[in-house]
PDB file of N, CA and C in Angstrom:
ATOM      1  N   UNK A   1      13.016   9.748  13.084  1.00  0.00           N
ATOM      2  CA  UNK A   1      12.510  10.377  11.881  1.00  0.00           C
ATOM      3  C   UNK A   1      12.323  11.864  12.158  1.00  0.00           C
ATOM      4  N   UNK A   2      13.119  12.368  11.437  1.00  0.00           N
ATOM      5  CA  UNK A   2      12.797  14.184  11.275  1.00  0.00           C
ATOM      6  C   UNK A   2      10.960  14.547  10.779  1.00  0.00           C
ATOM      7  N   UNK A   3      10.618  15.655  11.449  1.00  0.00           N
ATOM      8  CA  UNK A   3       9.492  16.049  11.317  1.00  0.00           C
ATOM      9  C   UNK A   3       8.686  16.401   9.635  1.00  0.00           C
ATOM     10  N   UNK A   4       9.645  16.914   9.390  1.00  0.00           N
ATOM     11  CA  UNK A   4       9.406  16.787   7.948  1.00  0.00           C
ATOM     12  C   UNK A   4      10.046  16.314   7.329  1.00  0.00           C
ATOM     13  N   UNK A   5      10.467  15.231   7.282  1.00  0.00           N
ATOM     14  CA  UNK A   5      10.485  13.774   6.032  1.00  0.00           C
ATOM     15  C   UNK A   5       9.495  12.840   6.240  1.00  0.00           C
ATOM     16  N   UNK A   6       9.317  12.543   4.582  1.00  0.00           N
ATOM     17  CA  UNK A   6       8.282  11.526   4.421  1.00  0.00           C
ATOM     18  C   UNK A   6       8.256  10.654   5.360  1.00  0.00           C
ATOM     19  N   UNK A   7       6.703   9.364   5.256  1.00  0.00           N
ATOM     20  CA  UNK A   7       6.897   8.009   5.146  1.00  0.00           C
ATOM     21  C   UNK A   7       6.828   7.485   4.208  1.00  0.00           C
ATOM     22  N   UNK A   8       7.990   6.272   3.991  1.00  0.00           N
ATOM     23  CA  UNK A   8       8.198   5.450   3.007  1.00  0.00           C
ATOM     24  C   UNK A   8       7.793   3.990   3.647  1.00  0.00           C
ATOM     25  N   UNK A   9       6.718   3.468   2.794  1.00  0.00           N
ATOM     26  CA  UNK A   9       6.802   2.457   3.714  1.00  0.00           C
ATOM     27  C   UNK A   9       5.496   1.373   2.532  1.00  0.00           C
ATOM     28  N   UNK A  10       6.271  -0.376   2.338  1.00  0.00           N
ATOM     29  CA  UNK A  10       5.641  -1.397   1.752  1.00  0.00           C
ATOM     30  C   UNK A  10       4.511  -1.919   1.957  1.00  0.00           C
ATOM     31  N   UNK A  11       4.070  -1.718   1.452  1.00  0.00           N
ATOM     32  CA  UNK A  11       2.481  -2.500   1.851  1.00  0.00           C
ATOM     33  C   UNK A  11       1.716  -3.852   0.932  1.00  0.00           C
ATOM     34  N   UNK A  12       2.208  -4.860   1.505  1.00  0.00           N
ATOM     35  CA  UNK A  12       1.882  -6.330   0.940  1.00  0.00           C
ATOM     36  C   UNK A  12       0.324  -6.648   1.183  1.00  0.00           C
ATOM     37  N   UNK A  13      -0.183  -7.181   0.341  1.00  0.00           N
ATOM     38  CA  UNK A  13      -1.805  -6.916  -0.076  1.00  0.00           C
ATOM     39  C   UNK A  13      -2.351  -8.623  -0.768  1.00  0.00           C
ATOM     40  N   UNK A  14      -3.403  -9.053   0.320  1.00  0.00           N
ATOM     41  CA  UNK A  14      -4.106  -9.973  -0.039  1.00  0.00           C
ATOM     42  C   UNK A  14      -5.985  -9.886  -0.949  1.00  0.00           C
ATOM     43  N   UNK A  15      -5.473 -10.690  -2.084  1.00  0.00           N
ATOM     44  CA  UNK A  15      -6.915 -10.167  -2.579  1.00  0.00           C
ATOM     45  C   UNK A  15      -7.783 -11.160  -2.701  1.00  0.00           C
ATOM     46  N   UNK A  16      -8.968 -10.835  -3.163  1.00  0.00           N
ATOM     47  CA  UNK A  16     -10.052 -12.286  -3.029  1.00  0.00           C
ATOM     48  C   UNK A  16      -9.632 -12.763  -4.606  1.00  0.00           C
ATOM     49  N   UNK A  17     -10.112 -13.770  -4.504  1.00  0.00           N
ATOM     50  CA  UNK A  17     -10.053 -14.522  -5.641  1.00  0.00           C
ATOM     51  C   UNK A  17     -10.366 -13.702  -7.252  1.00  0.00           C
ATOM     52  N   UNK A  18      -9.770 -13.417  -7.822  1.00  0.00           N
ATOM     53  CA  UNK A  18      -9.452 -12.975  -9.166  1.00  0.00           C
ATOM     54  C   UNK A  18      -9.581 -10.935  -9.062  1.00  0.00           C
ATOM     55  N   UNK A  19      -9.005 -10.509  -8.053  1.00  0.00           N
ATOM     56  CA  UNK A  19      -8.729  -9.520  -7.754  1.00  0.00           C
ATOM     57  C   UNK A  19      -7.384  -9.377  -8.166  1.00  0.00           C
ATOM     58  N   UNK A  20      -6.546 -10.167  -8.798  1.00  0.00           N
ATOM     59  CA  UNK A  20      -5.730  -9.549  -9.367  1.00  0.00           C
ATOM     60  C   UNK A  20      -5.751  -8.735 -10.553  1.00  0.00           C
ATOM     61  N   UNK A  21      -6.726  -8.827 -10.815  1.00  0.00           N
ATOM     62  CA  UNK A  21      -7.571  -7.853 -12.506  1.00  0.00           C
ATOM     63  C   UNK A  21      -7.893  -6.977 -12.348  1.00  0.00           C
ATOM     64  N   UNK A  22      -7.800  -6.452 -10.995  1.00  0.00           N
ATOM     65  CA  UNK A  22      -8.563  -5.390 -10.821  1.00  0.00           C
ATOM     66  C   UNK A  22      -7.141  -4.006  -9.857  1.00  0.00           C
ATOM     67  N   UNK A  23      -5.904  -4.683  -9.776  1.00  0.00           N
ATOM     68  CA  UNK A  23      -4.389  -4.146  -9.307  1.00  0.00           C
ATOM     69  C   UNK A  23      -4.194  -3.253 -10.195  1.00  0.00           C
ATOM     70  N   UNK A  24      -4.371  -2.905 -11.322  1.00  0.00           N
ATOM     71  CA  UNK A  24      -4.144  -1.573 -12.013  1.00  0.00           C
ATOM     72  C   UNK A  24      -4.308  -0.811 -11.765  1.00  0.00           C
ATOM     73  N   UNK A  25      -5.612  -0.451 -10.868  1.00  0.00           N
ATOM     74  CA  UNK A  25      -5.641   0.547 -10.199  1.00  0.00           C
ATOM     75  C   UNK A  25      -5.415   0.951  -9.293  1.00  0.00           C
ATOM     76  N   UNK A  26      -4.527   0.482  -8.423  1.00  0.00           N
ATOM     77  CA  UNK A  26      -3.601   0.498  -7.323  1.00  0.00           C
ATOM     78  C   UNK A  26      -2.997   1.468  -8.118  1.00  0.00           C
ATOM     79  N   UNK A  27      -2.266   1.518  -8.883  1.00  0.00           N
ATOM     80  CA  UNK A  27      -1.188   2.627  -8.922  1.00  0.00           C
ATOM     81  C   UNK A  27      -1.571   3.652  -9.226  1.00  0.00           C
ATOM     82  N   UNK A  28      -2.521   4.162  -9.441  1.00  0.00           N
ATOM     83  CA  UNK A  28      -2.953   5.743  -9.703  1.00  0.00           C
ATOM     84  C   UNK A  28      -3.761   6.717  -8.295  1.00  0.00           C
ATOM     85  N   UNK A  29      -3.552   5.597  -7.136  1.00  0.00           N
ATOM     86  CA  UNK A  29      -3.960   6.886  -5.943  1.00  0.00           C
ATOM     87  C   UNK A  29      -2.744   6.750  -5.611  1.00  0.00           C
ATOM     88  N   UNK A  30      -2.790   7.972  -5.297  1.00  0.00           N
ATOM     89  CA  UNK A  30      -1.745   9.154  -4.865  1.00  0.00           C
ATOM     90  C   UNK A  30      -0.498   8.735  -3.622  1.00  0.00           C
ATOM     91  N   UNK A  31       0.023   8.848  -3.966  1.00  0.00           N
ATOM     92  CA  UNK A  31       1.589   7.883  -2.797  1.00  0.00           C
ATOM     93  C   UNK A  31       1.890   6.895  -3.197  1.00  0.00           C
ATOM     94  N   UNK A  32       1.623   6.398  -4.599  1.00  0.00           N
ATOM     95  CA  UNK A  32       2.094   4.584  -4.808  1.00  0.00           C
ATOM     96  C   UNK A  32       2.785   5.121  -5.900  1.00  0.00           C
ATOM     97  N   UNK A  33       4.225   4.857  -5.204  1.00  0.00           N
ATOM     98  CA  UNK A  33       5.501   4.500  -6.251  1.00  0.00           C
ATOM     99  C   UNK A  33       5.694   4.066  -6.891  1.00  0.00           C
ATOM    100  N   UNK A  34       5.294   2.385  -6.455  1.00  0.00           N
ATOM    101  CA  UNK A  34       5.356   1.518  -7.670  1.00  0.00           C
ATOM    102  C   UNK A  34       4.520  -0.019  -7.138  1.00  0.00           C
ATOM    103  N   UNK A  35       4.209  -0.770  -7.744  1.00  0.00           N
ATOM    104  CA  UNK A  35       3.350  -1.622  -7.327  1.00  0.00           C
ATOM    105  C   UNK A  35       3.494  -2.915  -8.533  1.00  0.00           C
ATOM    106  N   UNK A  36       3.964  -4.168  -7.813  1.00  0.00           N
ATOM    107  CA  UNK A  36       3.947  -5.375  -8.343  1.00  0.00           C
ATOM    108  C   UNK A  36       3.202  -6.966  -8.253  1.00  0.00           C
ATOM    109  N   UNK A  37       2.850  -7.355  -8.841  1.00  0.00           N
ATOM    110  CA  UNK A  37       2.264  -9.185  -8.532  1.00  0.00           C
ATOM    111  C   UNK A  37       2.657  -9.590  -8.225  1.00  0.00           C
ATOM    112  N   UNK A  38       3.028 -10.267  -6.987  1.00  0.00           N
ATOM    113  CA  UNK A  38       3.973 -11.385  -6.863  1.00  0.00           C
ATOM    114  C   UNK A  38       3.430 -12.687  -6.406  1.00  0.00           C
ATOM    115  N   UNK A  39       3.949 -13.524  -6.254  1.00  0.00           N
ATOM    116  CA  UNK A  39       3.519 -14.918  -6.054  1.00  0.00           C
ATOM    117  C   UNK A  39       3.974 -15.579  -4.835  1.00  0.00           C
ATOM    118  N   UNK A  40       3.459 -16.285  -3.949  1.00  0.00           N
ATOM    119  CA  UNK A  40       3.892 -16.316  -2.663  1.00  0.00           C
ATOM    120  C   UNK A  40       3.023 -15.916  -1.789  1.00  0.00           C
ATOM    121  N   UNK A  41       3.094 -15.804  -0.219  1.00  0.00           N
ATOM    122  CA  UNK A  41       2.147 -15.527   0.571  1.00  0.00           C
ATOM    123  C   UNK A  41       0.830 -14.190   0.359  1.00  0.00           C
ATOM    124  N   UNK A  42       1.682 -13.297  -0.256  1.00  0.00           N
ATOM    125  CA  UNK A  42       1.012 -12.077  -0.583  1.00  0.00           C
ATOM    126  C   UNK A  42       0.933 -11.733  -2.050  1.00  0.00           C
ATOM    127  N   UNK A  43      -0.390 -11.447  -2.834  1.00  0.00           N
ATOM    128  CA  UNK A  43      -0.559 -10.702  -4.081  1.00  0.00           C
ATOM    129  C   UNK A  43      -0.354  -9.736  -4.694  1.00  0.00           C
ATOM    130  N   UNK A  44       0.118  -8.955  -4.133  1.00  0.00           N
ATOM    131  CA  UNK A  44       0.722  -7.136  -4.440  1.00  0.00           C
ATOM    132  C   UNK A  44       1.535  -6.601  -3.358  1.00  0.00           C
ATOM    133  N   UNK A  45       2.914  -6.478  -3.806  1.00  0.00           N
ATOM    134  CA  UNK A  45       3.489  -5.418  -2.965  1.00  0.00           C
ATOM    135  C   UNK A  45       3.760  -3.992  -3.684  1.00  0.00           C
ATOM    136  N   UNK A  46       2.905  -3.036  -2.538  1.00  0.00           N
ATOM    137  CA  UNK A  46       3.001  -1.545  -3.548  1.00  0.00           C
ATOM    138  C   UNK A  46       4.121  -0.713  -2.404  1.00  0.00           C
ATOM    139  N   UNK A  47       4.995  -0.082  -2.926  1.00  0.00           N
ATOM    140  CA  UNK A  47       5.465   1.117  -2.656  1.00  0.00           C
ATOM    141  C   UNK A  47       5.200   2.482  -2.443  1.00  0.00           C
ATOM    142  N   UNK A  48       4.957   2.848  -0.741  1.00  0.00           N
ATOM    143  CA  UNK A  48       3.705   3.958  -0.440  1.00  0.00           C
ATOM    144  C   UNK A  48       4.326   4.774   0.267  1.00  0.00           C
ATOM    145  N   UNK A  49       4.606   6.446  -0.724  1.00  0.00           N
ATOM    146  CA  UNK A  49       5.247   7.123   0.533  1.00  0.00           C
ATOM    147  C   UNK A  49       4.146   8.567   0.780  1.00  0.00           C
ATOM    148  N   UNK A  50       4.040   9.140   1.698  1.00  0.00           N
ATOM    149  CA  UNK A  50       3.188   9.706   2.306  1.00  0.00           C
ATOM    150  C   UNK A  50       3.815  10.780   3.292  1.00  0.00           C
ATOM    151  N   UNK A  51       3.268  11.830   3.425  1.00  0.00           N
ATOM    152  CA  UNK A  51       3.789  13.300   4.425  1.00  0.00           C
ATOM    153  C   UNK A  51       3.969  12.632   5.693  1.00  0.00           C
ATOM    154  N   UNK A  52       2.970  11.841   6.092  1.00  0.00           N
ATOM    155  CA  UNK A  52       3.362  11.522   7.790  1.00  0.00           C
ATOM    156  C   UNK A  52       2.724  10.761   8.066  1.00  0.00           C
ATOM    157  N   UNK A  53       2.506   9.988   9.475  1.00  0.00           N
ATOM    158  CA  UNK A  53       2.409   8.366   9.627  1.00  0.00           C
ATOM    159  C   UNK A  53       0.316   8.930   9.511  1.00  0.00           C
ATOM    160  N   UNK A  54       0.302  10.005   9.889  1.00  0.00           N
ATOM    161  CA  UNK A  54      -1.465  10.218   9.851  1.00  0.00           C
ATOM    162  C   UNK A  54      -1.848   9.803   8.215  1.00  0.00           C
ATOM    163  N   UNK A  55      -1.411  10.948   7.555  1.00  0.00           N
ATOM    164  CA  UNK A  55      -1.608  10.479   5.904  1.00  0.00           C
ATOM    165  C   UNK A  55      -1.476   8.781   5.436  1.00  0.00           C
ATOM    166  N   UNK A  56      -0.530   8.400   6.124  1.00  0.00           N
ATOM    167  CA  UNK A  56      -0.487   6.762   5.646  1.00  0.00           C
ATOM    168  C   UNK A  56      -1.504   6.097   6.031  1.00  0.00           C
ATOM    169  N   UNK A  57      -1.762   6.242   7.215  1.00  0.00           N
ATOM    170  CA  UNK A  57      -3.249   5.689   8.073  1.00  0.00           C
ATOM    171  C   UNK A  57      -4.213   5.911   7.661  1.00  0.00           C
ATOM    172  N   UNK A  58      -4.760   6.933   6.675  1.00  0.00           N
ATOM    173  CA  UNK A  58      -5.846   7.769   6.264  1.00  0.00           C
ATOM    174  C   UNK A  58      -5.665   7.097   4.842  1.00  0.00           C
ATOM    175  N   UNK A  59      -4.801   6.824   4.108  1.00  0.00           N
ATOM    176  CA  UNK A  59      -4.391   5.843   3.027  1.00  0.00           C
ATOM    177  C   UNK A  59      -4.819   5.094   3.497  1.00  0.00           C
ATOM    178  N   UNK A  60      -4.483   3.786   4.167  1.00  0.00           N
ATOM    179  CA  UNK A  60      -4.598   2.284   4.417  1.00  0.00           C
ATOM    180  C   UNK A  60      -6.270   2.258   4.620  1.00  0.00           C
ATOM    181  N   UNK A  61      -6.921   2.927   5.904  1.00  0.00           N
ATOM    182  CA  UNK A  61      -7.882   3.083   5.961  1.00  0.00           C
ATOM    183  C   UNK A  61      -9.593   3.575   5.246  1.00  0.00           C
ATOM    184  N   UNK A  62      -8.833   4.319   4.415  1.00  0.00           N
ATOM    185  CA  UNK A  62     -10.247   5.146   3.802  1.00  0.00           C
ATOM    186  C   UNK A  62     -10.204   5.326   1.932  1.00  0.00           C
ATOM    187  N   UNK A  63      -8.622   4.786   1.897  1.00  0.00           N
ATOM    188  CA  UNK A  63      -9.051   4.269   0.372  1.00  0.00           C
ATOM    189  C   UNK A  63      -8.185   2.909   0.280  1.00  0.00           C
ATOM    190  N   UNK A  64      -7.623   2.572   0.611  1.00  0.00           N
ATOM    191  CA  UNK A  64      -6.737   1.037   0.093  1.00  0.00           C
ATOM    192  C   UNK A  64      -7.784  -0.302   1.292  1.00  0.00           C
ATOM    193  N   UNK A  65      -8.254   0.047   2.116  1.00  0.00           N
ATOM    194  CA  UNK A  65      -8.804  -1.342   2.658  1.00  0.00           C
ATOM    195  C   UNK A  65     -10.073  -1.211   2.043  1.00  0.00           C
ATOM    196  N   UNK A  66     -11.430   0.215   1.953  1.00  0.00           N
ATOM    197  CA  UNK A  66     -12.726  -0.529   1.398  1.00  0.00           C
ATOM    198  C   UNK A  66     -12.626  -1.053  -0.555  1.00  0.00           C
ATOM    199  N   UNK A  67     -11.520  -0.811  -1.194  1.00  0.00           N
ATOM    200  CA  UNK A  67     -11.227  -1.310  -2.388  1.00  0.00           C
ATOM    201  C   UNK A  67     -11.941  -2.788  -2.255  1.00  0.00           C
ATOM    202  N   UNK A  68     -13.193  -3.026  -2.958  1.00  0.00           N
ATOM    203  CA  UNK A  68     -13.790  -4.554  -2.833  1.00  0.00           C
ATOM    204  C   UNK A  68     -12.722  -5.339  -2.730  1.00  0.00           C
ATOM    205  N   UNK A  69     -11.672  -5.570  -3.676  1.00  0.00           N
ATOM    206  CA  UNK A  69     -11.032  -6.514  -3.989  1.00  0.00           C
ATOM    207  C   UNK A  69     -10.242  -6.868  -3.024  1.00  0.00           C
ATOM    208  N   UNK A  70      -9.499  -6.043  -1.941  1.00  0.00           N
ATOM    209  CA  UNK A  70      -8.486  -6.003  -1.270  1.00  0.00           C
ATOM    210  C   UNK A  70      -9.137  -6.994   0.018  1.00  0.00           C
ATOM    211  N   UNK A  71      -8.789  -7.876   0.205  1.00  0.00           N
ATOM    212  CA  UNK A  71      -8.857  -9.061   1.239  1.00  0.00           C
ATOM    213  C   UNK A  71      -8.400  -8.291   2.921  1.00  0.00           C
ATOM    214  N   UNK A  72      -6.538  -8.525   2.729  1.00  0.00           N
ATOM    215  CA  UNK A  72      -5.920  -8.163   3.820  1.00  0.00           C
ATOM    216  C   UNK A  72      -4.980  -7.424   3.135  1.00  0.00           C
ATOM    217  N   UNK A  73      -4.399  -6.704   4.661  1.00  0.00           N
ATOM    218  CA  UNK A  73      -2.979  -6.037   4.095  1.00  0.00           C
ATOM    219  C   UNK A  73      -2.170  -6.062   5.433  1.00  0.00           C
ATOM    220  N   UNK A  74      -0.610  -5.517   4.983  1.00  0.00           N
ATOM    221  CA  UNK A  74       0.052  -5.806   6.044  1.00  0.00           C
ATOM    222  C   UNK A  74       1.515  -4.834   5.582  1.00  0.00           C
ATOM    223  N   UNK A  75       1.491  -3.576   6.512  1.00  0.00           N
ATOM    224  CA  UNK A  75       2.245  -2.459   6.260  1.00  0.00           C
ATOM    225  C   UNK A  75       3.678  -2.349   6.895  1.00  0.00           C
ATOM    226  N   UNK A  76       4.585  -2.292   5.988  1.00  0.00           N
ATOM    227  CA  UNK A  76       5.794  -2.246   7.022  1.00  0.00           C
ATOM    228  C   UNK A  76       6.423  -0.732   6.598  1.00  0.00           C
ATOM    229  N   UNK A  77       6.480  -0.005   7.220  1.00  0.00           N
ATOM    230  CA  UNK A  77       7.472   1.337   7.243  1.00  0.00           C
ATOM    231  C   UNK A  77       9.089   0.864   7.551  1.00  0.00           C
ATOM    232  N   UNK A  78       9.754   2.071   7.073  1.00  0.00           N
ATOM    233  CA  UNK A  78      10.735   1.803   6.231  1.00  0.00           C
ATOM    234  C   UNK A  78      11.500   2.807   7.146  1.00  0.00           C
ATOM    235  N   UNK A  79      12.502   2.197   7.894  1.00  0.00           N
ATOM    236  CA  UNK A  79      13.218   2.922   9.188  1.00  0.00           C
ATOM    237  C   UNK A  79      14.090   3.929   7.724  1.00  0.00           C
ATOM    238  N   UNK A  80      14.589   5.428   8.074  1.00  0.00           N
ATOM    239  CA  UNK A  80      14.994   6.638   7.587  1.00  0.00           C
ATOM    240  C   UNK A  80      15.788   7.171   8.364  1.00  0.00           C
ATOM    241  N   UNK A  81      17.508   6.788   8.077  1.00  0.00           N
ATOM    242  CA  UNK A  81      18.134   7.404   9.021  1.00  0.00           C
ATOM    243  C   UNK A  81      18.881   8.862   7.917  1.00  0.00           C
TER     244      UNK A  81
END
């Protein structure tokens, strides 16, 4: 990865029980592309791209995990050739 290109990278999201009512607001902080329900092991996969792997960490950490609703999560970055 070049120094200055983004991270692009999925982030699949477990929520507590009827936290899916509350996924709308997933998409209005800042780096979420796009964000869907899905059904299956995980409740939301959002699309998160970010200046650099610090900014993503500082995402996951300090606003997407204390979100009450958000259970678990599980981040995969997105190899950029």
């Amino acid at each position: 990865m070049h120094k200055n290109s983004m991270v692009l990278a999925y982030v699949f999201i477990n929520v507590k029980r009827g936290g899916e009512l509350s996924a709308e607001k997933l998409k209005s902080l800042k780096g979420v592309m796009d964000m869907s329900l899905v059904y299956g092991e995980y409740d939301i996969i959002m699309k998160v791209n970010k200046e650099s792997m610090e900014d993503l960490q500082n995402f996951l950490v300090k606003e997407l995990r204390p979100l009450g609703f958000i259970e678990k999560t599980s981040t995969m970055i997105v190899v950029q050739k």
